[in-house]
C-alpha atoms as a PDB file:
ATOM      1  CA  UNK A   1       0.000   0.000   0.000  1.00  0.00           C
ATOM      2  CA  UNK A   2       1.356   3.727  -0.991  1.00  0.00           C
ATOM      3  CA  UNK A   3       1.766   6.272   1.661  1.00  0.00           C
ATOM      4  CA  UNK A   4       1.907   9.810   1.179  1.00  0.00           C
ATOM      5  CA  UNK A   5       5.096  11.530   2.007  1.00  0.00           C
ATOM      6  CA  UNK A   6       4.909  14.917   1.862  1.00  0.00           C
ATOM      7  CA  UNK A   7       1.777  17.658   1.291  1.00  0.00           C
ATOM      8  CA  UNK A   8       2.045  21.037   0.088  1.00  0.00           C
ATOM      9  CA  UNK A   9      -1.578  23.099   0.541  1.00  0.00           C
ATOM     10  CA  UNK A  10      -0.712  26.304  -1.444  1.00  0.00           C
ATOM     11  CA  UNK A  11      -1.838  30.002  -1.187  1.00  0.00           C
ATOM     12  CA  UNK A  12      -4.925  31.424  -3.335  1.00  0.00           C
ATOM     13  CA  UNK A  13      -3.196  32.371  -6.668  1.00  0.00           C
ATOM     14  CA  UNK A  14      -4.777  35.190  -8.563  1.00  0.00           C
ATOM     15  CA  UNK A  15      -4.227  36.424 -12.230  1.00  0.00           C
ATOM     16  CA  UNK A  16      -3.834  34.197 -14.988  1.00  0.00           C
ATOM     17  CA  UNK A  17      -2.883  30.519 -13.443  1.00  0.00           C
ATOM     18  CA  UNK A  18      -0.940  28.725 -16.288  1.00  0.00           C
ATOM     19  CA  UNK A  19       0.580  26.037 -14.642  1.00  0.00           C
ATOM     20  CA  UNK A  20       3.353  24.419 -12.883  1.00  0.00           C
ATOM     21  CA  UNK A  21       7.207  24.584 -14.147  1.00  0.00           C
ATOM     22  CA  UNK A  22      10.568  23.574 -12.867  1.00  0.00           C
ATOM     23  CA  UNK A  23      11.956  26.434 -10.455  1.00  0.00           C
ATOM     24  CA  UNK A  24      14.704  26.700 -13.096  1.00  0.00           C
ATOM     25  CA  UNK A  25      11.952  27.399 -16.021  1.00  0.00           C
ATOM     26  CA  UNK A  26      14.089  26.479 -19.126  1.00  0.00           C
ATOM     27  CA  UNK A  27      12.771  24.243 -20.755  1.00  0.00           C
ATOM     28  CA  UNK A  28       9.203  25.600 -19.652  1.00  0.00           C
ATOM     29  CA  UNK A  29       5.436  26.103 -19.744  1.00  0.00           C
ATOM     30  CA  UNK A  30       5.877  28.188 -22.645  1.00  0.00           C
ATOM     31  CA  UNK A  31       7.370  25.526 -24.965  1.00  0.00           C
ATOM     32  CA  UNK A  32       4.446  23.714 -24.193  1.00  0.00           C
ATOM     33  CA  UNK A  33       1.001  23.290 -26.214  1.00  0.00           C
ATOM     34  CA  UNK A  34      -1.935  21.813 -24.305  1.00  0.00           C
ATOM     35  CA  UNK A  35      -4.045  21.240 -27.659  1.00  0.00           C
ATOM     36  CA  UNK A  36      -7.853  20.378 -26.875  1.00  0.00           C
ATOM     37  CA  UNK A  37      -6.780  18.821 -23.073  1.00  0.00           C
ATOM     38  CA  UNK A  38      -6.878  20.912 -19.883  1.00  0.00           C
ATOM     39  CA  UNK A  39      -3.825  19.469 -19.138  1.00  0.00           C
ATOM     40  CA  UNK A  40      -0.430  19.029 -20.872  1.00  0.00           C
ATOM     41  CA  UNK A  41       3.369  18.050 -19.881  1.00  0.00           C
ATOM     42  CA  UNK A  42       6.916  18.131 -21.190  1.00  0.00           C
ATOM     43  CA  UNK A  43      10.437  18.799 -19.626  1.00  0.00           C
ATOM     44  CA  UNK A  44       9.969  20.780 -16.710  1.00  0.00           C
ATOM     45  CA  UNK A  45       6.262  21.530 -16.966  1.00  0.00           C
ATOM     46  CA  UNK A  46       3.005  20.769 -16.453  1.00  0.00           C
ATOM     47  CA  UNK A  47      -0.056  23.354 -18.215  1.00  0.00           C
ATOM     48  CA  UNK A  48      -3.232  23.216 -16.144  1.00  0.00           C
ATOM     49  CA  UNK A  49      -6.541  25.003 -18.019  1.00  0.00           C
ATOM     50  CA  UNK A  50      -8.281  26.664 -14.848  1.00  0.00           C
ATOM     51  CA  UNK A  51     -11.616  26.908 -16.840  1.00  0.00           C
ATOM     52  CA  UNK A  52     -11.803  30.806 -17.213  1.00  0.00           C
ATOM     53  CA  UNK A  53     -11.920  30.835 -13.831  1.00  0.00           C
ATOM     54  CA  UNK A  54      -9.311  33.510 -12.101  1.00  0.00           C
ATOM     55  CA  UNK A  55      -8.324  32.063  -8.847  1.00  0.00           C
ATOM     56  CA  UNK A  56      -7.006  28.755  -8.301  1.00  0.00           C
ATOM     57  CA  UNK A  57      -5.486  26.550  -5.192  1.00  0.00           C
ATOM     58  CA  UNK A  58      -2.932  23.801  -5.792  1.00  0.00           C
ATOM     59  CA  UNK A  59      -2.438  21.323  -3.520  1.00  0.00           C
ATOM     60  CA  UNK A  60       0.794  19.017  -3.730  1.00  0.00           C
ATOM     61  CA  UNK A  61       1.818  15.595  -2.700  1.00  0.00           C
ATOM     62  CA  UNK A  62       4.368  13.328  -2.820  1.00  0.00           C
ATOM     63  CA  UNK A  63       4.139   9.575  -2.645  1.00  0.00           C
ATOM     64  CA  UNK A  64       6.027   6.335  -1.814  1.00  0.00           C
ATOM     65  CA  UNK A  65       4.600   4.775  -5.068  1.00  0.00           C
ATOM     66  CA  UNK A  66       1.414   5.499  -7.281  1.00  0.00           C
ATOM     67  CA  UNK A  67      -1.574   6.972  -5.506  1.00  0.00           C
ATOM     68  CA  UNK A  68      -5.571   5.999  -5.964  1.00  0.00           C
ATOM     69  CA  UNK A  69      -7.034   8.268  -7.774  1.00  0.00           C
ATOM     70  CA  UNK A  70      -9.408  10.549  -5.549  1.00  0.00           C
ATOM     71  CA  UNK A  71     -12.903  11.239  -6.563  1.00  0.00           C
ATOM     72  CA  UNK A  72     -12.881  14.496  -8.409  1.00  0.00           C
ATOM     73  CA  UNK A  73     -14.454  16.002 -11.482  1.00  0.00           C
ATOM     74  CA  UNK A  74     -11.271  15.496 -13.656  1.00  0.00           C
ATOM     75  CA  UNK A  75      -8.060  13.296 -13.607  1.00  0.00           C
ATOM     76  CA  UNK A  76      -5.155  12.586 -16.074  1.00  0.00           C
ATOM     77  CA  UNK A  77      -1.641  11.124 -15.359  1.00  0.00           C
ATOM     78  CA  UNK A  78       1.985  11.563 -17.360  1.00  0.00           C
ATOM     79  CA  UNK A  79       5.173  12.199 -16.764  1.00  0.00           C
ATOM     80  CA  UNK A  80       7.300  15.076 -16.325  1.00  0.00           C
ATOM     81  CA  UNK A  81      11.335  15.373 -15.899  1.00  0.00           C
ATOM     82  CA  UNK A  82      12.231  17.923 -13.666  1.00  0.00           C
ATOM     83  CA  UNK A  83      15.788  19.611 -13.635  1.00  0.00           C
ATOM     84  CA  UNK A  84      16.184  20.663 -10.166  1.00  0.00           C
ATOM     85  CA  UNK A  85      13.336  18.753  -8.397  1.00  0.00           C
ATOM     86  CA  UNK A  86      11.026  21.358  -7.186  1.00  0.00           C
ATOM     87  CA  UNK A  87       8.217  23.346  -8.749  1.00  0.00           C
ATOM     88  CA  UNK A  88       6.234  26.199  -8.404  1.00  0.00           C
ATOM     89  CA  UNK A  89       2.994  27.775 -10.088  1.00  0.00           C
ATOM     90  CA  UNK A  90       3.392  30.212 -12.502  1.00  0.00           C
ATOM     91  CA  UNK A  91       1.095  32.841 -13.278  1.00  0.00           C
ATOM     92  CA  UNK A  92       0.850  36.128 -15.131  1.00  0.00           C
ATOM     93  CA  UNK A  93      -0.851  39.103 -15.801  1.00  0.00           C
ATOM     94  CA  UNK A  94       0.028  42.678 -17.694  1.00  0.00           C
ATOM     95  CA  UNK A  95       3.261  41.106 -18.826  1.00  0.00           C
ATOM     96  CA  UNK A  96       4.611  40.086 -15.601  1.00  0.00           C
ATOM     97  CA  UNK A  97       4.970  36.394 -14.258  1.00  0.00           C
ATOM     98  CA  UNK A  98       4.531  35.599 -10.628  1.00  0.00           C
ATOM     99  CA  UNK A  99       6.157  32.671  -8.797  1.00  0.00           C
ATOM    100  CA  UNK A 100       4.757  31.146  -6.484  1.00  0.00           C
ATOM    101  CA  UNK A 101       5.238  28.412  -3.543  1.00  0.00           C
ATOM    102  CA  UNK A 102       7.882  25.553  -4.169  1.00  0.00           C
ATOM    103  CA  UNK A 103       7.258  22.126  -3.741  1.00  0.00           C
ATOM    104  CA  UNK A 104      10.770  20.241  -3.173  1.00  0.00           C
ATOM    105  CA  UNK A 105      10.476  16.854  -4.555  1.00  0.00           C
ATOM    106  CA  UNK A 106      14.177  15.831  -3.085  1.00  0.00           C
ATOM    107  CA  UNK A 107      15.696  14.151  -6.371  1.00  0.00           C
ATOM    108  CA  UNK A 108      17.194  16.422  -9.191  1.00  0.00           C
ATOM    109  CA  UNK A 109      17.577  15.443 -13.087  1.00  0.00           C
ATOM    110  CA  UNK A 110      14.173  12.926 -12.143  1.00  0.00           C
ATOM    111  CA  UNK A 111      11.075  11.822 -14.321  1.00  0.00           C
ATOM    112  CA  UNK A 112       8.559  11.761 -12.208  1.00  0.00           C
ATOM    113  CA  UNK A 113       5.523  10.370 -12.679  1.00  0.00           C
ATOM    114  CA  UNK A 114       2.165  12.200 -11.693  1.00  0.00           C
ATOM    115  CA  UNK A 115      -1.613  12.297 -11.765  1.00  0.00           C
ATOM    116  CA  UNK A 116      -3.557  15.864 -11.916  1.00  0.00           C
ATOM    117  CA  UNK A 117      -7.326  16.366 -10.381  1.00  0.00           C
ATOM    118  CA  UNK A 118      -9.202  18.939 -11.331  1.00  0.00           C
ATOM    119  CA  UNK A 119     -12.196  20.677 -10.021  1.00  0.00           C
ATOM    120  CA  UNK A 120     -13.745  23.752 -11.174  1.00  0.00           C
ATOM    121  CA  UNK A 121     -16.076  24.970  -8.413  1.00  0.00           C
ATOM    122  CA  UNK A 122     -20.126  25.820  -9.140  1.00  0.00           C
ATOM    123  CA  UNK A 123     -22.593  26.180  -7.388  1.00  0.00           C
ATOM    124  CA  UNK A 124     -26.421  26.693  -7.688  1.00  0.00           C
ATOM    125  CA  UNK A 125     -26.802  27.136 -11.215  1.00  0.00           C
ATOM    126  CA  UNK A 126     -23.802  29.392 -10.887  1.00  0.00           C
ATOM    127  CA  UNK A 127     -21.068  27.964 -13.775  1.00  0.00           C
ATOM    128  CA  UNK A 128     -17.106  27.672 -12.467  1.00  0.00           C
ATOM    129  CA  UNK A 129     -16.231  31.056 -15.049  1.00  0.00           C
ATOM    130  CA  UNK A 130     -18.951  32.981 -12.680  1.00  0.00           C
ATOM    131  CA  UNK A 131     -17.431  31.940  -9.477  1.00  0.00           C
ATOM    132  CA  UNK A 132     -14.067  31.656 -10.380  1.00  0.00           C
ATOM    133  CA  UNK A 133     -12.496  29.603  -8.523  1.00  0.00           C
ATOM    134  CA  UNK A 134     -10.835  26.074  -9.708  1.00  0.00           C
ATOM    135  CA  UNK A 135      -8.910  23.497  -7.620  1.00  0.00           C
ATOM    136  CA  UNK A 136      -6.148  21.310  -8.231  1.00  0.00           C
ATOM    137  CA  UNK A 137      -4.009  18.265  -6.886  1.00  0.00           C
ATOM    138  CA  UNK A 138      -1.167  17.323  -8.264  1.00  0.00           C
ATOM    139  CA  UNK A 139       0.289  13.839  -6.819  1.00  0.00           C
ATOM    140  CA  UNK A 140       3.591  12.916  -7.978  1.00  0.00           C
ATOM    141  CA  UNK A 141       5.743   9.557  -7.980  1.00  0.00           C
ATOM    142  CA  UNK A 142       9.179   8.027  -8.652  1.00  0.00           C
ATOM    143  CA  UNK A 143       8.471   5.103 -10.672  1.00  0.00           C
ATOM    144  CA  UNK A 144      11.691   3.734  -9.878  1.00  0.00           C
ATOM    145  CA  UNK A 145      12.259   2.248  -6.079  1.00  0.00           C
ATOM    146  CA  UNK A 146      15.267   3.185  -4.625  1.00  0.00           C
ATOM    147  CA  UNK A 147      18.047   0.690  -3.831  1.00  0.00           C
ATOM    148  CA  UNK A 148      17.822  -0.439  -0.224  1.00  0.00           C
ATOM    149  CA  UNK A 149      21.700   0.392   1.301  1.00  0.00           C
END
């Protein structure tokens, strides 16, 4: 059975939430193209769609081996390499990006696997784009076991 390791419960982020990149950036979220998908990932990035809405919370976790998949409205897993091991939302607004809290994942130069949850809040009748407000979790993996020493 998988146990969780570590949790990271992030600050409100306002603006334009477009995702989660390596603290180093380079490769980055902006050499990526999510396509039809709320969700896309390559080196050092994962894009996350927030659904028009303007304020987001992610929450991240790291796990002893693959999670179960919690009961939310969306979920999709991949794979993302990250150069220094920690990440960090990135969002942006009149130009300027914003950085937010890092999430040390305690292995550099890793490919690390991951599922993404989304949920885009409503409620009565109200759509997400009205409230504005969508949630994330983002639960991340090494698929390979280290070596007992």
């Amino acid at each position: 059975m998988t146990e969780i390791i570590k949790v990271l419960r992030g600050r409100r982020i306002r603006g334009y939430p477009a995702g989660v990149e390596d603290v180093r950036g380079e490769p980055g979220l902006s050499d990526l193209d999510r396509g039809e998908d709320w969700i896309d990932s390559g080196p050092n990035a994962i894009a996350l769609d927030t659904g028009g809405c303007d304020h987001v919370l992610i929450a991240y976790e790291l796990w002893d081996g693959e999670p179960t998949t919690p009961d939310w409205d969306e979920s999709r897993s991949g794979s993302v390499r990250l150069t220094s091991g920690k990440t960090c939302a990135i969002s942006g607004s009149s130009g300027e990006l914003d950085h937010h809290e890092e999430f040390d994942l305690g292995r550099r130069e890793h490919e690390w696997r991951f599922k993404a949850h989304r949920r885009l809040l409503r409620h009565d009748g109200f759509t997400a784009d009205a409230i504005g407000f969508a949630l994330f979790k983002l639960q991340f993996w090494s698929p390979v076991k280290e070596a007992a020493s």
